[in-house]
PDB file of N, CA and C in Angstrom:
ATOM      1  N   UNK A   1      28.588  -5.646  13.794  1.00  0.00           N
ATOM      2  CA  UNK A   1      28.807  -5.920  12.392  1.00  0.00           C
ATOM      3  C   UNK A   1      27.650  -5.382  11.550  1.00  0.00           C
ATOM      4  N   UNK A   2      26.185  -5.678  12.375  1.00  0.00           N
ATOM      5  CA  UNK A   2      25.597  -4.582  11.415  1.00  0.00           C
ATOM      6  C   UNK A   2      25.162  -3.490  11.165  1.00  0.00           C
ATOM      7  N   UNK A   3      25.865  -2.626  12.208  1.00  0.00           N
ATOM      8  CA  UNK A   3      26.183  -1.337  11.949  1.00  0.00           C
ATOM      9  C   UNK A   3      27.093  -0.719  10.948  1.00  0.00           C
ATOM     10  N   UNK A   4      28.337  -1.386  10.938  1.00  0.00           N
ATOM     11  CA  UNK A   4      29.154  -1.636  10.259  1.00  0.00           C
ATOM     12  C   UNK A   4      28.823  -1.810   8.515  1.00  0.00           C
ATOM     13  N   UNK A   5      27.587  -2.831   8.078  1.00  0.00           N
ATOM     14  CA  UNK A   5      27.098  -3.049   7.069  1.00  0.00           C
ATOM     15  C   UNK A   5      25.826  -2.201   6.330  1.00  0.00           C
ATOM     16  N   UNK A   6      25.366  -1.590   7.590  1.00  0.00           N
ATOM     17  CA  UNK A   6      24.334  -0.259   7.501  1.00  0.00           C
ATOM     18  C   UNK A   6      25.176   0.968   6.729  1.00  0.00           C
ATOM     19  N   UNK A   7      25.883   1.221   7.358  1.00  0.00           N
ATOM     20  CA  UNK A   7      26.871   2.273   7.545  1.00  0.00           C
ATOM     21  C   UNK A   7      27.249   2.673   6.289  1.00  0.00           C
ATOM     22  N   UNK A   8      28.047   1.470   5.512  1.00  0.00           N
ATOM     23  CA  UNK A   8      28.582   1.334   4.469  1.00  0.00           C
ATOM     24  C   UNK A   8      27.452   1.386   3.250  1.00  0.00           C
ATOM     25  N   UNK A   9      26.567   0.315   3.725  1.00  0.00           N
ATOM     26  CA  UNK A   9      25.850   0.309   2.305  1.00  0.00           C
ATOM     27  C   UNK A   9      25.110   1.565   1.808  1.00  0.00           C
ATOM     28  N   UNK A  10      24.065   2.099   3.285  1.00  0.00           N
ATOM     29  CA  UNK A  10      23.887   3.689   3.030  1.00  0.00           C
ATOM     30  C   UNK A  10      25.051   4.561   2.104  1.00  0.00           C
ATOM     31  N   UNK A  11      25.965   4.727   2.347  1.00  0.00           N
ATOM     32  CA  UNK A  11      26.606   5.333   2.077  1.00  0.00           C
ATOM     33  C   UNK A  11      27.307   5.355   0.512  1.00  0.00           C
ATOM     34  N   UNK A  12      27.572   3.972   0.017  1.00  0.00           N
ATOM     35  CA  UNK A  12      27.763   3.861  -0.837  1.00  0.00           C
ATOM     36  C   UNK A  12      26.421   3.763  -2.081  1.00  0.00           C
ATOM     37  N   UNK A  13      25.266   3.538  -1.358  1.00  0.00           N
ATOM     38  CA  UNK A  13      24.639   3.916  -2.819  1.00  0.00           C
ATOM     39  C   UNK A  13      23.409   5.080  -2.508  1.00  0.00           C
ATOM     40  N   UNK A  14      23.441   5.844  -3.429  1.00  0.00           N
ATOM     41  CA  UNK A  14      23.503   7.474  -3.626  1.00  0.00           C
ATOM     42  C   UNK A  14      21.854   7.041  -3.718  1.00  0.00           C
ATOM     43  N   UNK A  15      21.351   7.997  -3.532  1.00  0.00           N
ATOM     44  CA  UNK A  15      19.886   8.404  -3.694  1.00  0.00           C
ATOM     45  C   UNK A  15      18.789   7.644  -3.262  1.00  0.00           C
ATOM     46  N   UNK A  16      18.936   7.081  -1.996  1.00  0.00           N
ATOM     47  CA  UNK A  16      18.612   5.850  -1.133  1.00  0.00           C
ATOM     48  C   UNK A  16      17.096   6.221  -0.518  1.00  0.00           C
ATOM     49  N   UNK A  17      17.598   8.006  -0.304  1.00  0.00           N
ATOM     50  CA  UNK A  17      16.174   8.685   0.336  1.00  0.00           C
ATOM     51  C   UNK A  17      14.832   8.615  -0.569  1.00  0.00           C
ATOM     52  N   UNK A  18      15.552   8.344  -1.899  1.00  0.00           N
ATOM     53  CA  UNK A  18      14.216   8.406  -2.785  1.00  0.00           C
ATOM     54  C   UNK A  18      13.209   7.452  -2.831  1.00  0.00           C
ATOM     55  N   UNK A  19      13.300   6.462  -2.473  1.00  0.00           N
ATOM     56  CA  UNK A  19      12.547   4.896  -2.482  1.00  0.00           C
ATOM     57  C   UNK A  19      11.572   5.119  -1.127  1.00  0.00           C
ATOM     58  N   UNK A  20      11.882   5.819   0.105  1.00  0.00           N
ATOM     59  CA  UNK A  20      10.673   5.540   1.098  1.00  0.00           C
ATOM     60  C   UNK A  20       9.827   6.582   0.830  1.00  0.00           C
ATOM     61  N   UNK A  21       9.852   7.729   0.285  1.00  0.00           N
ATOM     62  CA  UNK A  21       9.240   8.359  -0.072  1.00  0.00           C
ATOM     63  C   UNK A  21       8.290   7.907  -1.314  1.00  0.00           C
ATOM     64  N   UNK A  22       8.790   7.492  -2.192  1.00  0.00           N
ATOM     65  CA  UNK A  22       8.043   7.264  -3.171  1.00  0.00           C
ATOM     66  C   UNK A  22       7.162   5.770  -2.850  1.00  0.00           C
ATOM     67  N   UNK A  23       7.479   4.957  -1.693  1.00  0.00           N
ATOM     68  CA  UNK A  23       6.542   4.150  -1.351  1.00  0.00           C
ATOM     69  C   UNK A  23       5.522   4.429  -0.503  1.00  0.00           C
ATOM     70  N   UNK A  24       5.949   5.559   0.478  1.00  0.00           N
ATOM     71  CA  UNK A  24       4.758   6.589   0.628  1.00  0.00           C
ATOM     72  C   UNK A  24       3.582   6.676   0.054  1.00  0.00           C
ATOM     73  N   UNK A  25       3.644   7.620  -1.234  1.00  0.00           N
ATOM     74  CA  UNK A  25       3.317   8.083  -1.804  1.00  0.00           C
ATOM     75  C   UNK A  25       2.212   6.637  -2.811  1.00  0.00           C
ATOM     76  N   UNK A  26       3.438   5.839  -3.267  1.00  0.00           N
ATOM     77  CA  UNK A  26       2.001   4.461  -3.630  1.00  0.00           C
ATOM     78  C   UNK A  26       1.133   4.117  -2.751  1.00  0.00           C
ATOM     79  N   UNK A  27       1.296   4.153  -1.371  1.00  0.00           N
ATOM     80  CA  UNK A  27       0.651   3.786  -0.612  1.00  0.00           C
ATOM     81  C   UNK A  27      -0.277   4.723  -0.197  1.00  0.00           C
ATOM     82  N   UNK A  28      -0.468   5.477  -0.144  1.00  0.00           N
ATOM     83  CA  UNK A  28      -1.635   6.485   0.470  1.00  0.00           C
ATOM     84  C   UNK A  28      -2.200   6.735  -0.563  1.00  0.00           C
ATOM     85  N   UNK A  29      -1.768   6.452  -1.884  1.00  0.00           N
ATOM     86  CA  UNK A  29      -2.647   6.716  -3.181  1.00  0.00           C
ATOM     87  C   UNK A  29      -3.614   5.249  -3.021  1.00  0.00           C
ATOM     88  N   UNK A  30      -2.756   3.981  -3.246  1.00  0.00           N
ATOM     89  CA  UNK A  30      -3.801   3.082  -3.322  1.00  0.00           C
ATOM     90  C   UNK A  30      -4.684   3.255  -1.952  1.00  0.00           C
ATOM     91  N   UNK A  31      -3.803   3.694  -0.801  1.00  0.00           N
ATOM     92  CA  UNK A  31      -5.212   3.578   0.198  1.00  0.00           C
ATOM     93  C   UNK A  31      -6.622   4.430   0.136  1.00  0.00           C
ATOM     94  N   UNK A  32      -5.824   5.706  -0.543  1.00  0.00           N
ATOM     95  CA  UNK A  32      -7.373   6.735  -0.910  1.00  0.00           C
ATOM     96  C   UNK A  32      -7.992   6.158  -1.981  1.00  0.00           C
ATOM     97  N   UNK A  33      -7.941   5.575  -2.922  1.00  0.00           N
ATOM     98  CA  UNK A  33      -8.632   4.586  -3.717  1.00  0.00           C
ATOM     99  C   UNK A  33      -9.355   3.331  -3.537  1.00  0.00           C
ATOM    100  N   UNK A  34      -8.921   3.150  -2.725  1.00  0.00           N
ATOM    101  CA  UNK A  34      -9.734   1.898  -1.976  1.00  0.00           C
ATOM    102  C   UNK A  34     -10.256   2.284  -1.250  1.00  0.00           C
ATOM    103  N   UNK A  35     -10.147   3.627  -0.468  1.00  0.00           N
ATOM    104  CA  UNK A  35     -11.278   4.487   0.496  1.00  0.00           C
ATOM    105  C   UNK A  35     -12.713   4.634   0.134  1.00  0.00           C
ATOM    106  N   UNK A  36     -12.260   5.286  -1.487  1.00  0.00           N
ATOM    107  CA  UNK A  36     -13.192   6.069  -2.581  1.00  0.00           C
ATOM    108  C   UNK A  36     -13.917   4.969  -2.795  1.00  0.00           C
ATOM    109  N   UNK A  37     -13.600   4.046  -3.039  1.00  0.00           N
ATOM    110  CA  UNK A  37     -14.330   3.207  -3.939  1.00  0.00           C
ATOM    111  C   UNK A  37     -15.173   2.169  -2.573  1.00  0.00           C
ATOM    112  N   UNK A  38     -14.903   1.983  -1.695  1.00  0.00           N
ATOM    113  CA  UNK A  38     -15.523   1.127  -0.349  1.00  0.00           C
ATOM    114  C   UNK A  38     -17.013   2.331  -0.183  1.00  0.00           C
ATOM    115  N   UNK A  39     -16.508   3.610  -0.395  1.00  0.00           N
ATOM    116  CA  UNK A  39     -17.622   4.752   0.574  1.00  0.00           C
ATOM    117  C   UNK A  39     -18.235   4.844  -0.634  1.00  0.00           C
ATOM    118  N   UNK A  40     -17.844   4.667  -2.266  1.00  0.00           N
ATOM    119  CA  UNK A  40     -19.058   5.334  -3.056  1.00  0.00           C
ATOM    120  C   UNK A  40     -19.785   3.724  -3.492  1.00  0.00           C
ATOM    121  N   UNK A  41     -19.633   2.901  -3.261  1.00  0.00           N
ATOM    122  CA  UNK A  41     -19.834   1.469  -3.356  1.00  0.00           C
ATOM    123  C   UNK A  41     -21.862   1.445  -2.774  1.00  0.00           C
ATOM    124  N   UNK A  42     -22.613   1.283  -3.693  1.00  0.00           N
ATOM    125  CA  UNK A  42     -23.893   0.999  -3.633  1.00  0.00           C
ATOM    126  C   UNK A  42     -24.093  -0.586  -2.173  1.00  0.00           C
ATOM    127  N   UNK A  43     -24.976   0.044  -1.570  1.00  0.00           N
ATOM    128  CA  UNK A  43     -25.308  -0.999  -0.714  1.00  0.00           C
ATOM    129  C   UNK A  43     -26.062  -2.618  -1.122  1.00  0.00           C
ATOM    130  N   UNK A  44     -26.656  -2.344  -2.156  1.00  0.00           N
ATOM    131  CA  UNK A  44     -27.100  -3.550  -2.682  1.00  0.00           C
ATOM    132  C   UNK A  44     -25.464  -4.534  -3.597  1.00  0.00           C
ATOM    133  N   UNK A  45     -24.998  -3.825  -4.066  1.00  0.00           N
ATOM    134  CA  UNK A  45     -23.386  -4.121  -4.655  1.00  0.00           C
ATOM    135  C   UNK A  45     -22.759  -4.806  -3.063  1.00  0.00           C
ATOM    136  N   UNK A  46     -22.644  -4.065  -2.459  1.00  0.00           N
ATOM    137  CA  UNK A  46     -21.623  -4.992  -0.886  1.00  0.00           C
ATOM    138  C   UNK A  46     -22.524  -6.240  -0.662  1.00  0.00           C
ATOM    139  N   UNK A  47     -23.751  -6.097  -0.451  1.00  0.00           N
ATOM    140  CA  UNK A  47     -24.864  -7.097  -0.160  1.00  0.00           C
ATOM    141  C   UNK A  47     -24.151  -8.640  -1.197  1.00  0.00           C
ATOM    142  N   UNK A  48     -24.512  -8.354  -2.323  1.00  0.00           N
ATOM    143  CA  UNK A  48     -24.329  -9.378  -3.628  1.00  0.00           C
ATOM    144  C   UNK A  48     -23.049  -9.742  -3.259  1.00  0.00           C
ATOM    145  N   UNK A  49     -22.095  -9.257  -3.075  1.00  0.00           N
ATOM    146  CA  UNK A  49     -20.662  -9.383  -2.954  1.00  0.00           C
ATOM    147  C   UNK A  49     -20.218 -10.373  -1.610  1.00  0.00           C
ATOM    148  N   UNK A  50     -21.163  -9.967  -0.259  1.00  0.00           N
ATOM    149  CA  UNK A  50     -20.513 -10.610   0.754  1.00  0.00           C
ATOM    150  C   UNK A  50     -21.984 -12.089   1.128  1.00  0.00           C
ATOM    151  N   UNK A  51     -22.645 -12.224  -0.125  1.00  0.00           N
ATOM    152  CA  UNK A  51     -23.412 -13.434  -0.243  1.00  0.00           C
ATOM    153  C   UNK A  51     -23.216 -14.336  -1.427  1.00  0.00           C
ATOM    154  N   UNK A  52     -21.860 -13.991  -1.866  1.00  0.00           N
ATOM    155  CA  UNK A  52     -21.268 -15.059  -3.438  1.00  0.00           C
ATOM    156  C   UNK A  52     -20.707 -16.036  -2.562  1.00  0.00           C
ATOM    157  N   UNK A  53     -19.719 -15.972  -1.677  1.00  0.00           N
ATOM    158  CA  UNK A  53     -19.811 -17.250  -0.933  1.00  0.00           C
ATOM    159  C   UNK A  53     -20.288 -18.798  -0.435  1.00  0.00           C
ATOM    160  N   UNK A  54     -21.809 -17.878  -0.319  1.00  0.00           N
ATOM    161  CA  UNK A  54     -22.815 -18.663   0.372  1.00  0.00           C
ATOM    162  C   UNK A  54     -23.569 -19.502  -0.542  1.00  0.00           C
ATOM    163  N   UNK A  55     -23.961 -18.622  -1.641  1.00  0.00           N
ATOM    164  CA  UNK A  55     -24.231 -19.341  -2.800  1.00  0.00           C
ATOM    165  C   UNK A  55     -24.311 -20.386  -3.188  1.00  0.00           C
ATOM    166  N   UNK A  56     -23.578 -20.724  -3.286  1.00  0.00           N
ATOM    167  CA  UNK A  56     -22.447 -22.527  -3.808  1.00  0.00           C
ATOM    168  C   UNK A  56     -23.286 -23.291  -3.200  1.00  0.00           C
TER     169      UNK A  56
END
């Protein structure tokens, strides 16, 4: 039956290929941005950041 429901729904709605692609595409963008910004990130900045916690 859910082959049956695969089958059909593919089929009936048109331009289906466009959505994994374009989530692709958000995704490897936000991941190179969050790459960029982790590697150009000052070491005293990560320091401050992973001792706000402790703080308190």
């Amino acid at each position: 039956m859910l082959k049956f429901i695969k089958h059909h729904l593919v089929e009936s709605i048109g331009g289906l290929e466009f959505f994994p692609i374009l989530s692709l595409v958000i995704f490897t963008s936000i991941f190179t941005i969050a790459t960029i910004i982790a590697v150009r990130a000052k070491k005293q900045y990560i320091n401050q950041m992973s001792n706000l916690p402790l703080e308190d």
